[in-house]
Protein backbone atom coordinates (compact mmCIF):
# COMPACT_ATOMS: atom_id res chain seq x y z
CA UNK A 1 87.43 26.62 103.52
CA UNK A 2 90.80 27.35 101.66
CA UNK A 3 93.12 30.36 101.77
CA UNK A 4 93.23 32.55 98.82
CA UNK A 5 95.25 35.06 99.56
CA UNK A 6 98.02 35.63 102.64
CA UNK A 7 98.04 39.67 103.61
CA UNK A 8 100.25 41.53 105.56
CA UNK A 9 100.37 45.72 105.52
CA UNK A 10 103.30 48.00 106.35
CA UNK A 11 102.33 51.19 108.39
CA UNK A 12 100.85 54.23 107.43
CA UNK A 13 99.44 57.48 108.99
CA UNK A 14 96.46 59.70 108.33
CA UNK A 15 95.10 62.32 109.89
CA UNK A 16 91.96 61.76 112.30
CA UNK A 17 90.39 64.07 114.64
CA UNK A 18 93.47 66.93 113.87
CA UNK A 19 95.92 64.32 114.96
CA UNK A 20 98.35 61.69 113.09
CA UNK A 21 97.72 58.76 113.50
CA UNK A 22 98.75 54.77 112.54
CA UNK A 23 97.13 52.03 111.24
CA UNK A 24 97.62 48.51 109.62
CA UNK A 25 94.43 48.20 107.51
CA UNK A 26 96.51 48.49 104.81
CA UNK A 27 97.01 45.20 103.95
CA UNK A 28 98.68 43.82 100.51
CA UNK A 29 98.56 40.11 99.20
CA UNK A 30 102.00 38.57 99.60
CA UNK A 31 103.57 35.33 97.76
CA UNK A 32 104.93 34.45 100.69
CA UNK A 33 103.61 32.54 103.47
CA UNK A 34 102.85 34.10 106.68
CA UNK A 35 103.60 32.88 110.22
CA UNK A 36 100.67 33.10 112.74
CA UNK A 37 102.19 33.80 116.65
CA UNK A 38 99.85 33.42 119.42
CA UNK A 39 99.55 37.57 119.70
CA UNK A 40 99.46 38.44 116.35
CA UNK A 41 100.78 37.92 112.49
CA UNK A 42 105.13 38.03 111.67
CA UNK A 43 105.84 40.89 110.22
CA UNK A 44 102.29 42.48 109.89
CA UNK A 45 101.99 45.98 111.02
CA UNK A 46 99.43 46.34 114.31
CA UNK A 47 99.71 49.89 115.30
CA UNK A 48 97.07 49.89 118.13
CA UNK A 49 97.31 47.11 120.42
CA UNK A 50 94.78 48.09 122.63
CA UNK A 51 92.03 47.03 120.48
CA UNK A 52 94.31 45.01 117.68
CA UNK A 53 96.37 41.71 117.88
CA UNK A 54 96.84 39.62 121.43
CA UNK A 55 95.83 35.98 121.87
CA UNK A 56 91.74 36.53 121.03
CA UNK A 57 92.64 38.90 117.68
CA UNK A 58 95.89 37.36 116.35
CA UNK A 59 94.48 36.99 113.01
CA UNK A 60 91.66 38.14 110.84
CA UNK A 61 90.06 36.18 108.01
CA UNK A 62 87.58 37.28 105.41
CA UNK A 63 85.86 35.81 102.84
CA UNK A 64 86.34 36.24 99.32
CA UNK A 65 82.63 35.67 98.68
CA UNK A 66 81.53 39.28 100.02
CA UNK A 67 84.36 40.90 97.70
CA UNK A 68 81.39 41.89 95.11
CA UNK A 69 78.47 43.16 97.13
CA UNK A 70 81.19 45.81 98.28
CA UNK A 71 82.88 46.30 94.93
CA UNK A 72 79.73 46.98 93.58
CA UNK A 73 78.98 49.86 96.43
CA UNK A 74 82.17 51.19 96.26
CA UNK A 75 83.72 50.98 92.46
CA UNK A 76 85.79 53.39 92.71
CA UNK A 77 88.45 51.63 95.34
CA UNK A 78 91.44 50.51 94.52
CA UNK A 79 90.13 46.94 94.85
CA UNK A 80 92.97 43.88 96.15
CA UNK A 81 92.48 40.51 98.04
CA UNK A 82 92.98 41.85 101.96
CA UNK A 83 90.71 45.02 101.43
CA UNK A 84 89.01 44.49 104.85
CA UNK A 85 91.81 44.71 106.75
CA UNK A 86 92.14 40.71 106.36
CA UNK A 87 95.38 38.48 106.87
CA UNK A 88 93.24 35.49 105.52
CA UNK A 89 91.27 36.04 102.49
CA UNK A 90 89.35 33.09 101.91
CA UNK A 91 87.02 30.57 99.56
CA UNK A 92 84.72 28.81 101.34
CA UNK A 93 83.98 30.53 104.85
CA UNK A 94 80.52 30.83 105.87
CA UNK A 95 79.93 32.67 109.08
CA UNK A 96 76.22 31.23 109.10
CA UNK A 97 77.69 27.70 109.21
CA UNK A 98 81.37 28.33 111.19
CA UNK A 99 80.80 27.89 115.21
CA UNK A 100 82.50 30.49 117.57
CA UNK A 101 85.08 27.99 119.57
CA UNK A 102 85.42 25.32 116.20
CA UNK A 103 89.02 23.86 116.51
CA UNK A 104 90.84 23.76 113.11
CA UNK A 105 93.84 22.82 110.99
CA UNK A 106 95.60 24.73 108.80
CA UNK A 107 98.97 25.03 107.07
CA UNK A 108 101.60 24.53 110.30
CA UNK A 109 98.79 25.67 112.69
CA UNK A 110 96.04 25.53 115.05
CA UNK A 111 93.33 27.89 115.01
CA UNK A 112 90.36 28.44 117.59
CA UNK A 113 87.40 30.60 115.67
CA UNK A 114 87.04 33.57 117.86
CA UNK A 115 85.86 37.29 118.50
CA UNK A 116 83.43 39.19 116.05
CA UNK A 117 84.98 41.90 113.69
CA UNK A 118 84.43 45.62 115.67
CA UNK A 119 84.57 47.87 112.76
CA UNK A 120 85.81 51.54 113.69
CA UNK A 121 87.16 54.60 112.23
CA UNK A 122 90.16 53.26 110.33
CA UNK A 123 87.91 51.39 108.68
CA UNK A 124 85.96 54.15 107.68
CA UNK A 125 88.77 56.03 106.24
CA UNK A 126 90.17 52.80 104.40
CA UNK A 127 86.67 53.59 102.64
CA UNK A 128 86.17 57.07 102.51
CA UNK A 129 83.15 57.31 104.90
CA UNK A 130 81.37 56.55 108.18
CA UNK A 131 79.05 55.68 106.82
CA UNK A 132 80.91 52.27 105.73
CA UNK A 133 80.40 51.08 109.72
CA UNK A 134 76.65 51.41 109.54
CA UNK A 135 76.73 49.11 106.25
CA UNK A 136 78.97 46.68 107.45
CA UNK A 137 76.93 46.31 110.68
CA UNK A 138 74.20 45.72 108.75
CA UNK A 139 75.48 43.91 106.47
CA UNK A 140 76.16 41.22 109.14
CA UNK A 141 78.56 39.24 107.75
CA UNK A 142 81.69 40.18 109.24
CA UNK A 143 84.62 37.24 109.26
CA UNK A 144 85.99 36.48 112.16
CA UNK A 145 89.24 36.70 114.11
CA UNK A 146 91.30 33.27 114.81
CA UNK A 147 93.00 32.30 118.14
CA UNK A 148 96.73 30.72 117.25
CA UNK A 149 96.74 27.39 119.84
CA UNK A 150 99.81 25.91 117.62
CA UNK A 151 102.14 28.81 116.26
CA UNK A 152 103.27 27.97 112.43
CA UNK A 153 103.24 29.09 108.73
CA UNK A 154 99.75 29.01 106.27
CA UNK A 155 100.24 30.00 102.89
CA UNK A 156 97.45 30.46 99.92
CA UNK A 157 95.95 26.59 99.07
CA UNK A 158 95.78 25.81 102.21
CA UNK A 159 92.28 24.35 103.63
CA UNK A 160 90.64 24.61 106.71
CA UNK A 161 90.20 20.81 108.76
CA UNK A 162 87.51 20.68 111.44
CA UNK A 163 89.17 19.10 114.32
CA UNK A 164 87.05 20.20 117.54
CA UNK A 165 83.07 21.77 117.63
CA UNK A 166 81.68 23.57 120.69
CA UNK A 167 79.21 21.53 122.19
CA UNK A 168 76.76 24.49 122.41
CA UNK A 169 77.14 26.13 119.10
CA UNK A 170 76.40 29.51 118.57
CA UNK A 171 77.43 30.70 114.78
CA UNK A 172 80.00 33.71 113.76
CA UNK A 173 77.14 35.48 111.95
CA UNK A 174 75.12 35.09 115.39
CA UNK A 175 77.63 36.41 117.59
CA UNK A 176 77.87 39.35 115.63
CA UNK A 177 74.10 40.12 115.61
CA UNK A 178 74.26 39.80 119.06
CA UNK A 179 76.77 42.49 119.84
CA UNK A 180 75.28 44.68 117.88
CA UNK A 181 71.13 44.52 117.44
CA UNK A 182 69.10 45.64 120.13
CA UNK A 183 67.13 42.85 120.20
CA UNK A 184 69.29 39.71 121.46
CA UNK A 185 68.66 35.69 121.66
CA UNK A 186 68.81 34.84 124.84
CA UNK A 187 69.59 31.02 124.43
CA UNK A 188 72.46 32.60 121.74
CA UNK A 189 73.32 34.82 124.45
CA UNK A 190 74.23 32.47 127.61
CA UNK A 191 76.20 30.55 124.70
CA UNK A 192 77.81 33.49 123.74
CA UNK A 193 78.42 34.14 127.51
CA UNK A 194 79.98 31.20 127.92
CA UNK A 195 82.09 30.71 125.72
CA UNK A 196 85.85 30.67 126.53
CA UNK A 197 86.86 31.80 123.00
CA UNK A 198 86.27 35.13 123.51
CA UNK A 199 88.19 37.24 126.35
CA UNK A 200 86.77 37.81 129.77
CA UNK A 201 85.45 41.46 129.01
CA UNK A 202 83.63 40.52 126.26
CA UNK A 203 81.83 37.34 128.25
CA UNK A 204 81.01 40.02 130.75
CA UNK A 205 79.56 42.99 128.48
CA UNK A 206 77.32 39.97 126.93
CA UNK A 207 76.37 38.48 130.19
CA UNK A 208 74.82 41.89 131.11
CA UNK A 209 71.97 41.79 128.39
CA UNK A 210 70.84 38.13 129.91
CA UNK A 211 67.45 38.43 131.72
């Protein structure tokens, strides 16, 4: 797993509901590197901390890999490496084979893989539609956000290092069908539940759908 692509976005407003309102989806590739705090990116633009940045959502990574199924739905974008709202773009990342919890290496940091991509209006309007959520949903491959447990600076060619797996693995492409299909795995599920990689809230709302 390498870094392609570092993104950071400055803010911007659109109009939602009759109301202004902010957003950092905007994201733009940068040639420098970027410094990943525990709570969030340097000098990236997180307009709503209620449900953006903090220690569980300090950084989003995507990967590169998905760029054409999407470009090929929607051509007429204006189409640049940290489209998703991403601060990683990335070669290499497979949620089907990435663990929620995995311990990793990169650049100056340490990164815990952790919390599912929520996709919501402002990504809607990044793409013109609602109807962008239901496709990403069921698209089901999502990237993933990154806990910081050592603060520092990654910059594009730097690779991902395995240093620590969960014992009870449960992948990022799992967790995300298990937030959001009706039918859930129930061994997945107490994993899920379990796990300390995720905030308390979330462990909760997923510990409610075990039988």
């Amino acid at each position: 797993m390498k870094i392609i692509s570092t993104n950071l976005a400055k803010p911007s407003t659109f109009i939602w509901n009759g109301r202004e309102t902010s957003t950092g989806i905007f994201k733009k590739p940068t040639d420098a590197p970027i410094y990943l705090t525990k709570n969030d990116v340097l000098k990236d633009e997180v307009s709503d901390r209620l449900h953006h940045g903090g220690y569980y959502k300090a950084c989003y990574l995507f990967a590169s890999e998905h760029y054409p199924y999407w470009k090929n739905l929607y051509p007429d974008l204006d189409w640049s490496w940290g489209m998703f709202g991403e601060n990683l773009t990335m070669t290499g990342f497979d949620e089907r084979a990435v663990y929620l919890g995995a311990i990793y290496k990169v650049g100056e940091c340490v990164v815990q893989i952790s919390q599912y991509r929520e996709p919501c209006h402002k990504f809607a309007h990044k793409f013109g539609t609602q109807g962008v959520i239901k496709q990403f949903i069921d698209y089901g491959l999502g990237g993933t956000y990154l806990s910081i447990l050592e603060e520092g600076n990654v910059t594009v060619g730097d690779e991902f290092t395995l240093l620590e797996e969960p014992k009870e693995k449960v992948t990022v492409a799992e967790l995300f069908r298990l937030v959001f299909s009706k039918e859930k795995n129930q061994e997945l599920l107490k994993i899920a539940a379990a796990s300390l990689a995720i905030p308390a809230k979330k462990r909760i709302l997923l510990s409610k759908f075990i039988k």
